[in-house]
C-alpha atoms as a PDB file:
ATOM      1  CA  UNK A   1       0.000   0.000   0.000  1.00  0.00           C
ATOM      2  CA  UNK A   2       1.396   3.209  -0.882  1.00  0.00           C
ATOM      3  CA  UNK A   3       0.813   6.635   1.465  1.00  0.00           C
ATOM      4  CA  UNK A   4       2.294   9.602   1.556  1.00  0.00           C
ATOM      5  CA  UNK A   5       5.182   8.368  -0.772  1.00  0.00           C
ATOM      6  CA  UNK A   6       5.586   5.582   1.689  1.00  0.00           C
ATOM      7  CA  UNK A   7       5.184   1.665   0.688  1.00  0.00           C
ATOM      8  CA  UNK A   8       3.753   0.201   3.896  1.00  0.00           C
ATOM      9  CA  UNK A   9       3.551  -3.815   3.802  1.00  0.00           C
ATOM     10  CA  UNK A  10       3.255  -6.285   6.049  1.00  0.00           C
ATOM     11  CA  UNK A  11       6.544  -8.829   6.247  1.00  0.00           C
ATOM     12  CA  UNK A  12       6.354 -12.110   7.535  1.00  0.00           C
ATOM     13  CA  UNK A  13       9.573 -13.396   9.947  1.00  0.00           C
ATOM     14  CA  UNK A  14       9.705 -16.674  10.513  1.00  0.00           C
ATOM     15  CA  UNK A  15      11.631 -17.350  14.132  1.00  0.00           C
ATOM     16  CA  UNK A  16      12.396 -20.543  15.558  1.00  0.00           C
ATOM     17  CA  UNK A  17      11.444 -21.074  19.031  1.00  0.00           C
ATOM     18  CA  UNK A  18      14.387 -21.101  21.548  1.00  0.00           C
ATOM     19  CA  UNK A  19      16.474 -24.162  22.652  1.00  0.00           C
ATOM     20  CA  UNK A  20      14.093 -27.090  24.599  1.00  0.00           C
ATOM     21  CA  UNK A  21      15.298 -28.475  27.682  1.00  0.00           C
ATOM     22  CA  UNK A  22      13.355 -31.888  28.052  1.00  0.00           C
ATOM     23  CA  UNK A  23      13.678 -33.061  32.002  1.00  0.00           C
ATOM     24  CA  UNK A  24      12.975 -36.659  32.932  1.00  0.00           C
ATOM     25  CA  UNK A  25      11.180 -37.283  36.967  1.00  0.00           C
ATOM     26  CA  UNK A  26      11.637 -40.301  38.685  1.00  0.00           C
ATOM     27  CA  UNK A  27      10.446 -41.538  41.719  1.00  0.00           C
ATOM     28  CA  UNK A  28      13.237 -43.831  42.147  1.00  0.00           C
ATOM     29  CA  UNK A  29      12.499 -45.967  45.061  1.00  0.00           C
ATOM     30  CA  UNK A  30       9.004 -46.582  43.821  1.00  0.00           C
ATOM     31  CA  UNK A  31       9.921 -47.168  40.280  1.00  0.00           C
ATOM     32  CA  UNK A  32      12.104 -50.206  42.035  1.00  0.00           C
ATOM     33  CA  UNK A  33       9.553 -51.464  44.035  1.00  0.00           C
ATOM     34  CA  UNK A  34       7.388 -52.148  41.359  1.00  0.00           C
ATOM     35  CA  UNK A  35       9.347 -51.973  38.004  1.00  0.00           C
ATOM     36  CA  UNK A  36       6.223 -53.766  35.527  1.00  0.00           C
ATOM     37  CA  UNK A  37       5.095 -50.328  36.288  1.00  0.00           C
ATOM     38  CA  UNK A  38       7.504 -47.750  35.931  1.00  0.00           C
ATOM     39  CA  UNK A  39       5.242 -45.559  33.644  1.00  0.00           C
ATOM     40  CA  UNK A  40       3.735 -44.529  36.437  1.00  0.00           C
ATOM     41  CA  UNK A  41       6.608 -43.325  38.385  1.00  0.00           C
ATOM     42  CA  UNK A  42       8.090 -41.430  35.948  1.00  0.00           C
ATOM     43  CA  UNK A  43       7.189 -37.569  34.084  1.00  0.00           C
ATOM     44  CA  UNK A  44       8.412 -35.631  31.425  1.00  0.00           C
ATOM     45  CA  UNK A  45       7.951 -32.018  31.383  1.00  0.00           C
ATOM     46  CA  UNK A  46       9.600 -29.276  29.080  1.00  0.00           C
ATOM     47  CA  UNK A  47       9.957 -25.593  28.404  1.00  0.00           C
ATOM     48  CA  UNK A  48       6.547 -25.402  26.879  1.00  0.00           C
ATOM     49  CA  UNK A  49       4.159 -28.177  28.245  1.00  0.00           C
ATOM     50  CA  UNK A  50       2.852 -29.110  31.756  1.00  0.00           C
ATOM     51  CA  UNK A  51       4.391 -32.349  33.284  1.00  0.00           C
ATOM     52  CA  UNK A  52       3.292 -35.496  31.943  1.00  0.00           C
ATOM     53  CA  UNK A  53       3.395 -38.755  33.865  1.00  0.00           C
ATOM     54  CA  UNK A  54       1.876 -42.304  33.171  1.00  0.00           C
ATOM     55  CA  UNK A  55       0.793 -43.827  29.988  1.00  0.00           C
ATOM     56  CA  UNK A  56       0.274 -40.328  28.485  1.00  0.00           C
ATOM     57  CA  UNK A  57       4.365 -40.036  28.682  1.00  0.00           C
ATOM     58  CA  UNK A  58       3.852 -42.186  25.130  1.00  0.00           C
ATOM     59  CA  UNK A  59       1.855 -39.193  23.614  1.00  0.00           C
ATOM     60  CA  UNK A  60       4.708 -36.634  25.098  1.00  0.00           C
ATOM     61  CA  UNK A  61       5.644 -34.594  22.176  1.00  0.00           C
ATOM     62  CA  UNK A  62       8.279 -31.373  22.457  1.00  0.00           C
ATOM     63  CA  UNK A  63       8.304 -28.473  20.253  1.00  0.00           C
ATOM     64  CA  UNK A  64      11.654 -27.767  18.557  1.00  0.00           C
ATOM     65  CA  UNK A  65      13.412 -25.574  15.544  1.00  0.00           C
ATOM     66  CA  UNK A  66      15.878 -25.889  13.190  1.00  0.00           C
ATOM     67  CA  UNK A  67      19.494 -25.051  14.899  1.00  0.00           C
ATOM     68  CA  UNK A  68      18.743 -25.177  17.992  1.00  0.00           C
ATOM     69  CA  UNK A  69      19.493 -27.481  20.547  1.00  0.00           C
ATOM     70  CA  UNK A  70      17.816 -30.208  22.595  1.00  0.00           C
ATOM     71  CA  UNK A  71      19.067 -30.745  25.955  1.00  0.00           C
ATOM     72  CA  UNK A  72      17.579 -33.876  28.199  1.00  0.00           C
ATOM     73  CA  UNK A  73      18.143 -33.992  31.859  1.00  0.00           C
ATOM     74  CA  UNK A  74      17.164 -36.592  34.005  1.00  0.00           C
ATOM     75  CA  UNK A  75      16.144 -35.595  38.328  1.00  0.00           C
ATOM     76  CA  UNK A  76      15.127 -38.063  41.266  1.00  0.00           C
ATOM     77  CA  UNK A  77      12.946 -37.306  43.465  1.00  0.00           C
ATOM     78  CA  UNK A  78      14.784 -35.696  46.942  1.00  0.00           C
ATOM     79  CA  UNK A  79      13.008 -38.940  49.180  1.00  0.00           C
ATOM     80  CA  UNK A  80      14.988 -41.288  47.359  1.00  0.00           C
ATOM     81  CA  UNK A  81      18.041 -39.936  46.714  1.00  0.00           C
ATOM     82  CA  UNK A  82      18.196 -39.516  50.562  1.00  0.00           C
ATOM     83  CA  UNK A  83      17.933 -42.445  50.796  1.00  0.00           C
ATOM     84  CA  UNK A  84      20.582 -43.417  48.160  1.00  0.00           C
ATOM     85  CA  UNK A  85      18.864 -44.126  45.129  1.00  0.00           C
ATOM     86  CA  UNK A  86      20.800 -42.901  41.736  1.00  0.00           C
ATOM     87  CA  UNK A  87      19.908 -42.778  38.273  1.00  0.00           C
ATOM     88  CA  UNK A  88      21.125 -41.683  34.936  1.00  0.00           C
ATOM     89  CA  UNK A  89      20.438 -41.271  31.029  1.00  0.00           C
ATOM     90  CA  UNK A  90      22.046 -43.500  29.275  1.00  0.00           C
ATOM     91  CA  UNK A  91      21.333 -42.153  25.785  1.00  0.00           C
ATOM     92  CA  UNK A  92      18.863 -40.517  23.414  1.00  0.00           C
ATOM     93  CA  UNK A  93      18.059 -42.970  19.965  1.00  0.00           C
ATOM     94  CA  UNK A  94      16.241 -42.503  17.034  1.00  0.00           C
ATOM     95  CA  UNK A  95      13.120 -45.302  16.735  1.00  0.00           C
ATOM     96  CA  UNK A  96      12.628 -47.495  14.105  1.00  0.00           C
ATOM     97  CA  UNK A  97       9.469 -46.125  12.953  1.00  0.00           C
ATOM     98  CA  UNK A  98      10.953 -42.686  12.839  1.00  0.00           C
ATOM     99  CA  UNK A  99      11.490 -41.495   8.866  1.00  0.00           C
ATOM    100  CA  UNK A 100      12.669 -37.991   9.873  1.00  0.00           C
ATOM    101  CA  UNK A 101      16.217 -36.765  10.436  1.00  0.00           C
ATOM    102  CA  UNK A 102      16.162 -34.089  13.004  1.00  0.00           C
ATOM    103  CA  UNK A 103      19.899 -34.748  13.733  1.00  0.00           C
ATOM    104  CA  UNK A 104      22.679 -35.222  11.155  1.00  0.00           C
ATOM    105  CA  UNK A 105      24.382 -37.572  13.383  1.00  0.00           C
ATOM    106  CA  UNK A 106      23.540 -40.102  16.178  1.00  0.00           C
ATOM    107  CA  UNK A 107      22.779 -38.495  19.381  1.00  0.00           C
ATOM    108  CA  UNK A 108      26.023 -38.990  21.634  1.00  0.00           C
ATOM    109  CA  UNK A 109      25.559 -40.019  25.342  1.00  0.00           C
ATOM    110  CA  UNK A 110      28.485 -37.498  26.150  1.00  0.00           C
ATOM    111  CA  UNK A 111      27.015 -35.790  29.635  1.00  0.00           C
ATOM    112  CA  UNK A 112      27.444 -32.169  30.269  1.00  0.00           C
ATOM    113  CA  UNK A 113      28.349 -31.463  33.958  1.00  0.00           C
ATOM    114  CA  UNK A 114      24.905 -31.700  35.346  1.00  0.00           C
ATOM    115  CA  UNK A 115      24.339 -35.269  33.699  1.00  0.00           C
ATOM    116  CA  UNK A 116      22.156 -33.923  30.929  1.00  0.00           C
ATOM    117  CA  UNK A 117      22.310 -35.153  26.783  1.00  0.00           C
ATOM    118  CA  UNK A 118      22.646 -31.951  24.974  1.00  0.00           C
ATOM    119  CA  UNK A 119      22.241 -32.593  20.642  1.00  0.00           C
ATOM    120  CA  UNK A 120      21.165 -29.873  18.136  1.00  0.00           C
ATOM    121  CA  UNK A 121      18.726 -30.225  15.873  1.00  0.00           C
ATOM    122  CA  UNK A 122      20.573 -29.790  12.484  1.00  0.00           C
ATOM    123  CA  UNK A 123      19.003 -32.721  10.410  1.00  0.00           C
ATOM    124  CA  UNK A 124      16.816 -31.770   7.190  1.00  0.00           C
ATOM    125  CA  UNK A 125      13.651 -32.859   8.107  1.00  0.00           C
ATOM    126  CA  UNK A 126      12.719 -30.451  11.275  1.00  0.00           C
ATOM    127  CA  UNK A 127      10.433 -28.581   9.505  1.00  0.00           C
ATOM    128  CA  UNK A 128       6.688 -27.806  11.025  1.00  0.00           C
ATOM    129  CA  UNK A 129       4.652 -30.426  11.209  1.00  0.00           C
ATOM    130  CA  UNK A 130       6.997 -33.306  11.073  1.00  0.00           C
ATOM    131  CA  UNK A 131       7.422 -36.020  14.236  1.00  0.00           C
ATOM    132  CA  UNK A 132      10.992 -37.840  15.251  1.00  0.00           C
ATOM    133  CA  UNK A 133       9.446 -40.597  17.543  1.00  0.00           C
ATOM    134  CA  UNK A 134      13.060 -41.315  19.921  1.00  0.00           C
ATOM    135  CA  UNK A 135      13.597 -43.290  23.228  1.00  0.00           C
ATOM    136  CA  UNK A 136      15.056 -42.047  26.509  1.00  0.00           C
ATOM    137  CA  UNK A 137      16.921 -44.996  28.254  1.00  0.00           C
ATOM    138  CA  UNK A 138      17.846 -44.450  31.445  1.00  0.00           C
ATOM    139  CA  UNK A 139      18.965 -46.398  34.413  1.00  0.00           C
ATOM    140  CA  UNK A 140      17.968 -46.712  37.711  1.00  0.00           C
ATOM    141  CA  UNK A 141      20.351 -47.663  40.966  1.00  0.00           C
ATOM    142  CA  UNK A 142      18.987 -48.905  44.257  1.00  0.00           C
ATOM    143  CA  UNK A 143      21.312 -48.082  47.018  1.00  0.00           C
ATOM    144  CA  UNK A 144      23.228 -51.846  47.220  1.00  0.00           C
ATOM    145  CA  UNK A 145      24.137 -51.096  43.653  1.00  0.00           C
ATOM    146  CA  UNK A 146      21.352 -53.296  42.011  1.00  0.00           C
ATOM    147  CA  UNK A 147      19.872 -51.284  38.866  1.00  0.00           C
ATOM    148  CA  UNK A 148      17.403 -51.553  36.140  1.00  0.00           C
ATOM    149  CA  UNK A 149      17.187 -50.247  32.651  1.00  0.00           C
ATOM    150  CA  UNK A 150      13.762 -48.264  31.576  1.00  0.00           C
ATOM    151  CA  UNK A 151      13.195 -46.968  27.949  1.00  0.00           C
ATOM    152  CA  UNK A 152      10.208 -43.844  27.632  1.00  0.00           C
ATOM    153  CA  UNK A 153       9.378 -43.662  23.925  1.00  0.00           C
ATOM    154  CA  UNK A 154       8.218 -39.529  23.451  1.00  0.00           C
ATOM    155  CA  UNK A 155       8.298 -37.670  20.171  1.00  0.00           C
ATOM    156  CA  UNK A 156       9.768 -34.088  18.574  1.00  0.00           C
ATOM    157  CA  UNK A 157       7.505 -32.015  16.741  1.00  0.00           C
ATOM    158  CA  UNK A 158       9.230 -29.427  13.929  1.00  0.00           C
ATOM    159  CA  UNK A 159       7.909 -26.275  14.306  1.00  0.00           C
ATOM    160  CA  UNK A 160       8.469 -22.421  13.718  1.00  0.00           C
ATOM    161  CA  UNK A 161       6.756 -19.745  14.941  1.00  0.00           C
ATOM    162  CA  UNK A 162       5.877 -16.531  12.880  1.00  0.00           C
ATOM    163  CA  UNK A 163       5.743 -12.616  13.551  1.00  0.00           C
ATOM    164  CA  UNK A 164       4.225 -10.631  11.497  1.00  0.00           C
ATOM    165  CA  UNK A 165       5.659  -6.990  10.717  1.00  0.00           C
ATOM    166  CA  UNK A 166       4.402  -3.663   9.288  1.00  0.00           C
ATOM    167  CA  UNK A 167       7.169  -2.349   7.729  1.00  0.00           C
ATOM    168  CA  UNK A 168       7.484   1.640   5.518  1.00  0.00           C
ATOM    169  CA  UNK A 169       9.702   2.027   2.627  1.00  0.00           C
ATOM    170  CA  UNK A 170      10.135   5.926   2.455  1.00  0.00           C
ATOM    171  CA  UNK A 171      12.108   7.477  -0.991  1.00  0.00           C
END
């Protein structure tokens, strides 16, 4: 539209959202008590969604953006780590039924200092709209050294969010 020897239009920018920190709960000592239903003693939560916990961790999905990065951290719950039960994330995998490359290579299981899995998304498929179905395996320690491994299957979701602009082009 042109005004006053202006062009005003309207621009659309296109900015990815920022990184997504993915934390694992555990209720360690429970989870051990009664592994057949570890589900239940588990959540997921991230930057953008309300914990999740139970069967609905299968339907778990995380918002993410091209270049940015992923980072998955894994926290037991203060009871039983007081009372010596550990775990840790063992590493982040791509599932079988997953056709989409969000990362170019395999996710490492090299640990930043807290213990967390951090990979970013660089693959050529994380575009809106498209899922990468992964598993979380992590492993669980009861305090005489006895541990389990677990496996939560949740999902990515490509996605981008967009501004729109008014901008005025003035001769």
């Amino acid at each position: 539209m042109k005004t006053d020897g202006c062009i005003t239009d309207i621009a659309e920018i296109f900015i990815g959202a920022n990184d997504q920190k993915i934390t694992l709960f555990i209720a360690a000592e429970a989870l051990m008590n009664d592994p057949t239903k570890y589900l239940g003693y588990c959540a997921l939560m991230d930057n953008n969604n309300n914990p999740t916990s139970g069967n609905a961790l299968k339907e778990f999905e995380s918002d993410v953006s091209k270049l940015k990065k992923v980072t998955w951290c894994l926290e037991v719950d203060p009871i039983s780590e007081s009372k010596g039960y550990t775990a840790e994330l063992l590493y982040i995998i791509r599932r079988n039924n997953s056709t989409k490359k969000f990362f170019k290579k395999t996710i490492q299981a090299k640990k930043d200092k807290d213990g967390c899995i951090v990979a970013k998304l660089n693959g050529p498929d994380v575009d809106p709209g498209n899922d990468y179905y992964y598993n979380i395996a992590f492993a669980v320690s009861k305090p005489d050294g006895n541990s389990e491994v677990f496996i939560i299957d949740p999902k990515l979701r490509g996605t981008v969010q967009v501004y729109y602009a008014v901008v005025k082009h003035c001769d």
